[in-house]
Protein backbone atom coordinates (compact mmCIF):
# COMPACT_ATOMS: atom_id res chain seq x y z
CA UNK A 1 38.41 -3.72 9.92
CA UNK A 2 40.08 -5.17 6.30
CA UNK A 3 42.28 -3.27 5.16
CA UNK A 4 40.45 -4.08 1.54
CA UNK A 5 37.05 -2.25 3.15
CA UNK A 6 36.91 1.50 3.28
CA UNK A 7 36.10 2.32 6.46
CA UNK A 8 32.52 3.62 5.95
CA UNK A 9 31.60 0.38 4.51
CA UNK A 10 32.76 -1.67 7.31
CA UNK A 11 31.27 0.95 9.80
CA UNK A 12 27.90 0.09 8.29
CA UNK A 13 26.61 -3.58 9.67
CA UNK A 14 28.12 -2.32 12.65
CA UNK A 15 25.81 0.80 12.96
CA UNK A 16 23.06 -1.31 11.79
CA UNK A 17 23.76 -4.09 14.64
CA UNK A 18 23.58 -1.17 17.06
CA UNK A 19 20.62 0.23 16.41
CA UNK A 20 18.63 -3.29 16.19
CA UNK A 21 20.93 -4.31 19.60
CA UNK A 22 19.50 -0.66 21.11
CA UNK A 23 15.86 -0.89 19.97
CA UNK A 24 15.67 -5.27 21.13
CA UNK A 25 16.64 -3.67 24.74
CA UNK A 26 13.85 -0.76 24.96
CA UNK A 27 11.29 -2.93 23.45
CA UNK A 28 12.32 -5.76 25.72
CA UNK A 29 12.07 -3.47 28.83
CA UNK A 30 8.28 -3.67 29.26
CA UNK A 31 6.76 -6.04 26.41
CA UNK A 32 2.83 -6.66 26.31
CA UNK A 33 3.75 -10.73 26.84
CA UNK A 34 7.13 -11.50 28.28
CA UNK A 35 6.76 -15.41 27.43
CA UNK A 36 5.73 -14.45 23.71
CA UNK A 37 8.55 -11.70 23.35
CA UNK A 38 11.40 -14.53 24.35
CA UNK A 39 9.99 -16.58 22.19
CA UNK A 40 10.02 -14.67 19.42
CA UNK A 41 13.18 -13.56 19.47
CA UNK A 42 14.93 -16.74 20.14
CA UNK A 43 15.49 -17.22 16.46
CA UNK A 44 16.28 -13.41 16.16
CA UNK A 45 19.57 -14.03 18.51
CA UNK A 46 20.51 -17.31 16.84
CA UNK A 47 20.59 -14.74 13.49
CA UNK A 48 22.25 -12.15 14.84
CA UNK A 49 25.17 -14.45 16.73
CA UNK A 50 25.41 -16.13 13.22
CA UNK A 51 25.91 -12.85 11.12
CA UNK A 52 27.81 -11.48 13.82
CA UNK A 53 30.41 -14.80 14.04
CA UNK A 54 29.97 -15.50 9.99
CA UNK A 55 31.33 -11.93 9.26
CA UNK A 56 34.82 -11.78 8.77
CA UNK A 57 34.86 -15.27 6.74
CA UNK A 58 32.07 -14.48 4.65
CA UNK A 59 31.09 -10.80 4.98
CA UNK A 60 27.76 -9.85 3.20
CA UNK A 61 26.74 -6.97 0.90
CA UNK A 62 25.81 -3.87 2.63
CA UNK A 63 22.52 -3.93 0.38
CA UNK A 64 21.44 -7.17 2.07
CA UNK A 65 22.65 -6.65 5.66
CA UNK A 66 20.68 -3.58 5.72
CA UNK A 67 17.31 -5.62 4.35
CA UNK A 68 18.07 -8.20 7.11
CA UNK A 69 18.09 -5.16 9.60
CA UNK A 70 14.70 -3.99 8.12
CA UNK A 71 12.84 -7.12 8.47
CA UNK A 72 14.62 -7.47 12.06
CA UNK A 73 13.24 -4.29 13.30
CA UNK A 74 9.83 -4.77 11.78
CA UNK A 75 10.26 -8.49 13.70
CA UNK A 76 10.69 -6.61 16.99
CA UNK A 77 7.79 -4.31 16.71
CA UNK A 78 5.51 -7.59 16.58
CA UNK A 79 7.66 -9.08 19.47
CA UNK A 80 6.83 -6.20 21.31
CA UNK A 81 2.76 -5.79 21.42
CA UNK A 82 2.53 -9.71 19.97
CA UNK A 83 1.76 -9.92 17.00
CA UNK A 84 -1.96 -9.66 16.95
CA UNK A 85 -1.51 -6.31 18.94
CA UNK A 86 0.19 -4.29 16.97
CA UNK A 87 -1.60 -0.92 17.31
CA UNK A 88 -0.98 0.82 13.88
CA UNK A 89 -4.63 1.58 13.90
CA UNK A 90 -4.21 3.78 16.45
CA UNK A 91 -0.96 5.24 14.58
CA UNK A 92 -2.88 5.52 11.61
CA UNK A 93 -5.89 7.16 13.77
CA UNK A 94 -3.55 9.70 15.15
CA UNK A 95 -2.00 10.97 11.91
CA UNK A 96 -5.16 10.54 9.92
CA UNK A 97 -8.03 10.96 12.01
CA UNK A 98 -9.31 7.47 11.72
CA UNK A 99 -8.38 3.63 11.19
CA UNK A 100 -6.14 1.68 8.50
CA UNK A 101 -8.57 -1.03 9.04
CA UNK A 102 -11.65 1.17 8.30
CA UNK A 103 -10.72 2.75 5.32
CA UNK A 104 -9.45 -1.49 3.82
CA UNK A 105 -12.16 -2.92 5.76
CA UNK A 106 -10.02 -5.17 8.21
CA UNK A 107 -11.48 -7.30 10.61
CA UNK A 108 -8.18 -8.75 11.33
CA UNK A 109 -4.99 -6.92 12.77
CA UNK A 110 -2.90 -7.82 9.47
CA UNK A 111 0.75 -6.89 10.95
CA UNK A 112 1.93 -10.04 11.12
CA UNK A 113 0.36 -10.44 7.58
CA UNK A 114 2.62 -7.77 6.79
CA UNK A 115 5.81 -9.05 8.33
CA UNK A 116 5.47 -12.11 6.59
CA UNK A 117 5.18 -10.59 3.09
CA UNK A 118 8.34 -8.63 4.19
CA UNK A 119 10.05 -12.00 4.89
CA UNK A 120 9.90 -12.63 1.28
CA UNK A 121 10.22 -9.13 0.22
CA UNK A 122 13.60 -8.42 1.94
CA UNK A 123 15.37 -11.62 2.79
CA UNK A 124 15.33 -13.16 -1.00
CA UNK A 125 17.79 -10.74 -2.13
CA UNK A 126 20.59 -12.26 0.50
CA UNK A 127 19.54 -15.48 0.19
CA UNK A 128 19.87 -15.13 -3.67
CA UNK A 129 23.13 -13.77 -2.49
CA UNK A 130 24.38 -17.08 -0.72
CA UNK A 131 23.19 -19.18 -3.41
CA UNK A 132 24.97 -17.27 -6.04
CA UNK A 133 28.71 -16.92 -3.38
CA UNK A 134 28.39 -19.93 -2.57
CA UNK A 135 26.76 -22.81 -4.53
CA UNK A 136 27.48 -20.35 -7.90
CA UNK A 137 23.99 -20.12 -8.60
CA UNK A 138 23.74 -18.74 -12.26
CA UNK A 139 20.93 -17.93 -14.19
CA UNK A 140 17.59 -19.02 -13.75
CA UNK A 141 18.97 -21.50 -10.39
CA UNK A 142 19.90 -17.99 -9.18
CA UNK A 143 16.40 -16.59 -8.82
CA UNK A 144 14.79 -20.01 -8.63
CA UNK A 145 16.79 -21.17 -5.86
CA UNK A 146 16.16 -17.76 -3.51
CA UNK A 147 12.32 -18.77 -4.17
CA UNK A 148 12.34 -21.70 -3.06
CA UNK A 149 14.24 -21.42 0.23
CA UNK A 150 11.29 -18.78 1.21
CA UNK A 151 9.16 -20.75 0.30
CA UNK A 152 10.35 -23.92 2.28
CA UNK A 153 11.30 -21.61 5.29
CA UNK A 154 7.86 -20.24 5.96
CA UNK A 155 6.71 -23.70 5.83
CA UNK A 156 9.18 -24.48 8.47
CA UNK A 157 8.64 -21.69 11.11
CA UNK A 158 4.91 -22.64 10.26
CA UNK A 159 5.61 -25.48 11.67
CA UNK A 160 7.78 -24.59 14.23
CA UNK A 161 4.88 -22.11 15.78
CA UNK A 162 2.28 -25.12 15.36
CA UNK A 163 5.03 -27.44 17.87
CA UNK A 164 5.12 -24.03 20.38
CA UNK A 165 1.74 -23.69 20.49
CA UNK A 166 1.41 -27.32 21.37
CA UNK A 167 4.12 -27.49 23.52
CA UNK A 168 2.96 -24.35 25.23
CA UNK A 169 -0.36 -24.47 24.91
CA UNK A 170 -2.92 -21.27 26.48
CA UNK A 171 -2.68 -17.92 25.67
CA UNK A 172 1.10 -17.87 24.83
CA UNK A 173 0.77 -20.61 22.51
CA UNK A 174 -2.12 -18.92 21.18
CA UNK A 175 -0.34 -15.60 21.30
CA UNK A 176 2.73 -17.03 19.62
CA UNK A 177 0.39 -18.70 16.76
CA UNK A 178 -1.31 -15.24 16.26
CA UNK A 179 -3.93 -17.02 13.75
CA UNK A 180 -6.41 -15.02 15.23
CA UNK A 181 -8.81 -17.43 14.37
CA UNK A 182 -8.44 -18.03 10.71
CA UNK A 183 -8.22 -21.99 10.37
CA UNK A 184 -6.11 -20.72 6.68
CA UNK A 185 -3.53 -18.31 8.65
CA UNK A 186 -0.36 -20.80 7.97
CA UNK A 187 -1.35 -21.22 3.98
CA UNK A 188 -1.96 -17.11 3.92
CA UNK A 189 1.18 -16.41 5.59
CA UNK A 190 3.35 -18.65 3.38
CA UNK A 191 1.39 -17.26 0.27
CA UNK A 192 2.37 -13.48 1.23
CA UNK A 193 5.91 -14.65 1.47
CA UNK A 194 5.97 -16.17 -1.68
CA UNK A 195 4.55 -13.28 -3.36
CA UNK A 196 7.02 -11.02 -1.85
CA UNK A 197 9.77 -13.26 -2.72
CA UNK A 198 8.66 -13.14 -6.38
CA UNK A 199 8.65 -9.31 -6.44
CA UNK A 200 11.91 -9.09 -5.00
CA UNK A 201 13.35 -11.38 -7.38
CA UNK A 202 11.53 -9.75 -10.36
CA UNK A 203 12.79 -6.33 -9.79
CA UNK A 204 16.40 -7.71 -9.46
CA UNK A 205 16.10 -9.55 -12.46
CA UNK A 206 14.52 -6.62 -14.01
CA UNK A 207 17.96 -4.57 -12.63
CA UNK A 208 20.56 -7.07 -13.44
CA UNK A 209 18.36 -7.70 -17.75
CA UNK A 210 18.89 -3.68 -18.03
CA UNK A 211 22.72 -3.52 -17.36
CA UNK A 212 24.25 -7.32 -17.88
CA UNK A 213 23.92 -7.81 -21.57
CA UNK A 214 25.19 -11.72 -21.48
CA UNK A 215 21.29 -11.71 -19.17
CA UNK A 216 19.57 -14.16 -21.48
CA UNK A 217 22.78 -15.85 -22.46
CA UNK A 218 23.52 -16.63 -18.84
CA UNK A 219 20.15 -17.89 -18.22
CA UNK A 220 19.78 -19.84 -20.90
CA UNK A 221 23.03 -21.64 -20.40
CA UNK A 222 21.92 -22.11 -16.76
CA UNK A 223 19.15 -24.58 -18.23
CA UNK A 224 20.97 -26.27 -20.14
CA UNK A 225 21.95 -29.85 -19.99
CA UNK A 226 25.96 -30.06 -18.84
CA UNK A 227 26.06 -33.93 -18.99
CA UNK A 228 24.19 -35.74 -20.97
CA UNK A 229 25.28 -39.39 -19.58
CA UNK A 230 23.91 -40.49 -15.94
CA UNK A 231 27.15 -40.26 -13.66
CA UNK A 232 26.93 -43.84 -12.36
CA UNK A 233 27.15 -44.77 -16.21
């Protein structure tokens, strides 16, 4: 520990990394598809080995290390049963006395649906972070820039599951996929991230206009032209 970080704060990404280290273990124990659960979570270590060896150069907020925690967790429920198995109908059936699925009309299980809406939801807010640390991001590059990368992202892993399946091919390629059929699933998932994406950034735009009152200034600066001469001229 810093001796510029109270010790609660620093205590906190460590808790969190417990608690996602201890629930990756139990849910690993016994998974539904072995094959599909490494698979899926070979991007999840890559993250965590990154946070864990980025964090005492560049040590993020404790707002977004707990959303990247969130959408972890969530991540390992779905690495768990697969994706397409998730049984929160039967969670839903046992609090409620009958399905989610029934009362929306689902044909579909819709967790990973869900996850990928979350991607957007809870990961724009530390992107946004890195853009604005980092590259200095102001304005309207600071919410545009956020967008785009989850935007661009879930086009990647789209394509990333498209090579597994290939590469893999039978029922953990089809497992891994989880399009359950729909011929649209890739353009729906990337769709639900971008929405959640824009309703993250909204509502921290919506925070930052109520209590920065250089907002609009700031933005409209951000747009506006800082050189008017081409540099090779």
């Amino acid at each position: 520990m810093t001796p510029d970080v109270p010790k609660g704060r620093a205590r906190h990404p460590f808790v969190l990394l417990v608690v996602l280290l201890a629930t990756g273990v139990a849910l690993g124990i016994a998974p539904n598809d072995r094959e599909v659960w490494t698979l899926e979570n070979l991007l999840t270590v890559a993250s965590i080995a990154l946070l864990v060896l980025t964090y005492r150069r560049f040590r993020l907020s404790l707002i977004s290390y707990t959303l990247i925690f969130t959408f972890l967790m969530l991540h390992q429920v779905g690495a768990h049963y697969t994706y397409a198995e998730v049984p929160y109908d039967s969670w839903f059936r046992s609090l409620t006395g009958s399905t989610l699925s029934e009362l929306v009309g689902a044909e579909r299980n819709h967790y990973d649906r869900l996850v990928h809406f979350s991607f957007g939801l809870l990961l724009s807010y530390p992107m946004r972070e890195l853009f604005v640390r980092i590259a200095e991001a102001r304005g309207f590059w600071g919410y545009s820039l956020p967008l785009q990368m989850v935007i661009s992202t879930s086009a990647l892993f789209e394509l990333l599951e498209w090579a597994a399946a290939e590469v893999f091919g039978g029922g953990v390629g089809t497992d891994y996929l989880g399009s359950q059929g729909d011929v649209w699933d890739a353009q729906k998932d990337m769709l639900l991230a971008t929405v959640g994406s824009i309703l993250a950034l909204g509502i921290v735009a919506a925070i930052h206009r109520s209590r920065r009152r250089d907002f609009q200034r700031e933005w409209a600066a951000s747009l506006r032209v800082k050189q008017v001469r081409p540099p090779d001229e």
